[in-house]
Protein backbone atom coordinates (compact mmCIF):
# COMPACT_ATOMS: atom_id res chain seq x y z
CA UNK A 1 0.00 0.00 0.00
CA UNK A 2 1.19 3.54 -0.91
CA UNK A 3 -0.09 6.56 -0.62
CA UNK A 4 -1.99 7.59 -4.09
CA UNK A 5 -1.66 11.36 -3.45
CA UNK A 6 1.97 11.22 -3.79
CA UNK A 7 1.80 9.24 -7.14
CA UNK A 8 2.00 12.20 -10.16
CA UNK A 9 -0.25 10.01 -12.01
CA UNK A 10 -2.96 10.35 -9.46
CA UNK A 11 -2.18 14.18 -9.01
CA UNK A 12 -2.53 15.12 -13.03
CA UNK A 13 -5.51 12.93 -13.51
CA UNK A 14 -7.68 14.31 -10.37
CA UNK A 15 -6.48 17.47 -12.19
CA UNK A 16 -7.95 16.62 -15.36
CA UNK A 17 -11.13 16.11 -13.75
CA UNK A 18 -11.24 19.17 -12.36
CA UNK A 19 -11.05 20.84 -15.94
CA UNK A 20 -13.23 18.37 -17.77
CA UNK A 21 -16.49 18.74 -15.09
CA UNK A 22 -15.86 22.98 -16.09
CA UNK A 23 -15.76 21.83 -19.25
CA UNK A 24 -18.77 20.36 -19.19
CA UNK A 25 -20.94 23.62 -18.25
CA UNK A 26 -21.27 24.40 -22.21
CA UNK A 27 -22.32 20.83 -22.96
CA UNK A 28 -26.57 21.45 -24.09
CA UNK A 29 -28.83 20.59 -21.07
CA UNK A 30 -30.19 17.59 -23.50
CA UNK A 31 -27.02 16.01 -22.88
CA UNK A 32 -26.89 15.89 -19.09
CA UNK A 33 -27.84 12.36 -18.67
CA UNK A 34 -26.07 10.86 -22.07
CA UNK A 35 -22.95 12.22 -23.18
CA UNK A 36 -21.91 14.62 -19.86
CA UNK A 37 -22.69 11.61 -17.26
CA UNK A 38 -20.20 9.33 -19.83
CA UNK A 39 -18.26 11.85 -19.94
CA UNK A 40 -17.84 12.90 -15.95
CA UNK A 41 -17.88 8.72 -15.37
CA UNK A 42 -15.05 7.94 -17.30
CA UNK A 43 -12.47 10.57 -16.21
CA UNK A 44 -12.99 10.10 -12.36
CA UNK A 45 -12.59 6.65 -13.30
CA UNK A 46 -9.06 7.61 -14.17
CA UNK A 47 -7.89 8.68 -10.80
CA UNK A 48 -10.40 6.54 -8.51
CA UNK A 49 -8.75 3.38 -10.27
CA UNK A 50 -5.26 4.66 -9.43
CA UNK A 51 -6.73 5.55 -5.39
CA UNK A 52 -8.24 2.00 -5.75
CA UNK A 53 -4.97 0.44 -6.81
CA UNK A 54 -2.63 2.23 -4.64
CA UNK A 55 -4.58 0.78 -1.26
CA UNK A 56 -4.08 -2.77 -2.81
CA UNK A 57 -1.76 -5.17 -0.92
CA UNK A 58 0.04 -6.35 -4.06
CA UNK A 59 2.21 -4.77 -6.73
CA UNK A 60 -0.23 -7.39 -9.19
CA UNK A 61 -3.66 -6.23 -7.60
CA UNK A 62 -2.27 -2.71 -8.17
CA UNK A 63 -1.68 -2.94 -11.83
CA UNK A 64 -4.64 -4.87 -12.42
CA UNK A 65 -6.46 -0.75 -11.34
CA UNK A 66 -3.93 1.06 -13.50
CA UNK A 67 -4.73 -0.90 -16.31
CA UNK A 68 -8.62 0.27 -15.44
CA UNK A 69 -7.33 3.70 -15.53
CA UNK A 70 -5.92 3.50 -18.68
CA UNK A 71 -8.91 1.30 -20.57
CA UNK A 72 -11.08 4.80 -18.90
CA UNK A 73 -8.17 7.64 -20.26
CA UNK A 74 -9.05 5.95 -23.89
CA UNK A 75 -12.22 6.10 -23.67
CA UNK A 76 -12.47 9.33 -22.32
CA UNK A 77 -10.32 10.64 -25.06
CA UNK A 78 -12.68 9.38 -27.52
CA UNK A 79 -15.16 10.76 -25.55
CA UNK A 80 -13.80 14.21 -25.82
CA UNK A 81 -13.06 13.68 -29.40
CA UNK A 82 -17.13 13.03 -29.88
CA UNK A 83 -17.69 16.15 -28.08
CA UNK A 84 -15.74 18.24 -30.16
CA UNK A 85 -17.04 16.64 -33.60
CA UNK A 86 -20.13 17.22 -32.13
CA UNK A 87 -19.75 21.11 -31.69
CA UNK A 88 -20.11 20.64 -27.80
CA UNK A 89 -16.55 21.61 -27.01
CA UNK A 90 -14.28 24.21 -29.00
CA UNK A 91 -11.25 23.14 -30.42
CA UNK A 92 -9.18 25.04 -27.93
CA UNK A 93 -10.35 23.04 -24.79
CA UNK A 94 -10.42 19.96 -26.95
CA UNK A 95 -6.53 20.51 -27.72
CA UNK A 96 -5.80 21.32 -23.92
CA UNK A 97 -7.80 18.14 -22.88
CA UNK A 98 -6.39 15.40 -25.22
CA UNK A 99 -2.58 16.81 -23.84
CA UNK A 100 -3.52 16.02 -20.95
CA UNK A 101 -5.36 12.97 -21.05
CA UNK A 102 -1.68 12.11 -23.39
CA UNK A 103 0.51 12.98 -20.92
CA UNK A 104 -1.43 10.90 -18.41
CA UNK A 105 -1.76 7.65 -20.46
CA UNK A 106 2.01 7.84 -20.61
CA UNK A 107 2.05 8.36 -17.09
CA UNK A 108 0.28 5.60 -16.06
CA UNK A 109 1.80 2.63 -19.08
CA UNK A 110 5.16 3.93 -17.10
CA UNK A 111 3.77 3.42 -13.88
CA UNK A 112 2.29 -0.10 -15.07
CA UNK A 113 5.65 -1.07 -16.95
CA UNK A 114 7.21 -0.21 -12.89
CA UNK A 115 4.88 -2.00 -10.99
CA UNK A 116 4.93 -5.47 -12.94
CA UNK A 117 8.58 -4.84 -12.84
C-alpha cells in the first residue's frame, strides 16, 4: 500500500477532472444524462482506479487498477473527441484536454511497466 496522493499520475488525472467537469458547463442541457454523465464517469474513473490500486496489498492487484485507468483515459479521449465533432466543445479546450489525457496515459503505461517490474 502507498499513498496515491503522492503518485504524479494520481495528481494530473484528479487534475484533469477538475477541468473536464468545467468543461462540461457548455455541454446542451439535452445532454446531461447521455454524453456529460459518460463523460464525468469515465475521467474520475481515471484517478479513482489509481486511489483504488494504490490501497491494494500487491504490486499485481495494483496494476490490475492502473490498467482500469488506462482502458477509462481511452475512452475518455474518444469521448472528448465526440464532443468536439459534435460542436459541444471548442477546439481550444479539446486541444488542452487530449494533452492532458496524453501525458497521463504515458504516465500511467510507465507506472504499469514499474509495478509489474
Amino acid at each position: 500500500m502507498q499513498d496515491y496522493k503522492d503518485l504524479v499520475a494520481w495528481q494530473k488525472s484528479h487534475e484533469f477532472v477538475i477541468s473536464i467537469y468545467k468543461s462540461l458547463s457548455e455541454f446542451p442541457k439535452e445532454e446531461t444524462y447521455n454524453l456529460v454523465s459518460q463523460i464525468k464517469r469515465a475521467s474520475t474513473s481515471i484517478p479513482a482506479n489509481i486511489v483504488e490500486g494504490a490501497g491494494r496489498f500487491t504490486p499485481k492487484d495494483f496494476a490490475h487498477f492502473l490498467q482500469n485507468a488506462l482502458g477509462s483515459s481511452h475512452e475518455i479521449e474518444y469521448l472528448i473527441l465526440l464532443s468536439k465533432d459534435l460542436g459541444y466543445m471548442n477546439i481550444n479546450i479539446y486541444t488542452i484536454h487530449v494533452q492532458h489525457i496524453n501525458e497521463i496515459k504515458a504516465m500511467l503505461i510507465s507506472l504499469i511497466k514499474k509495478v509489474r517490474g
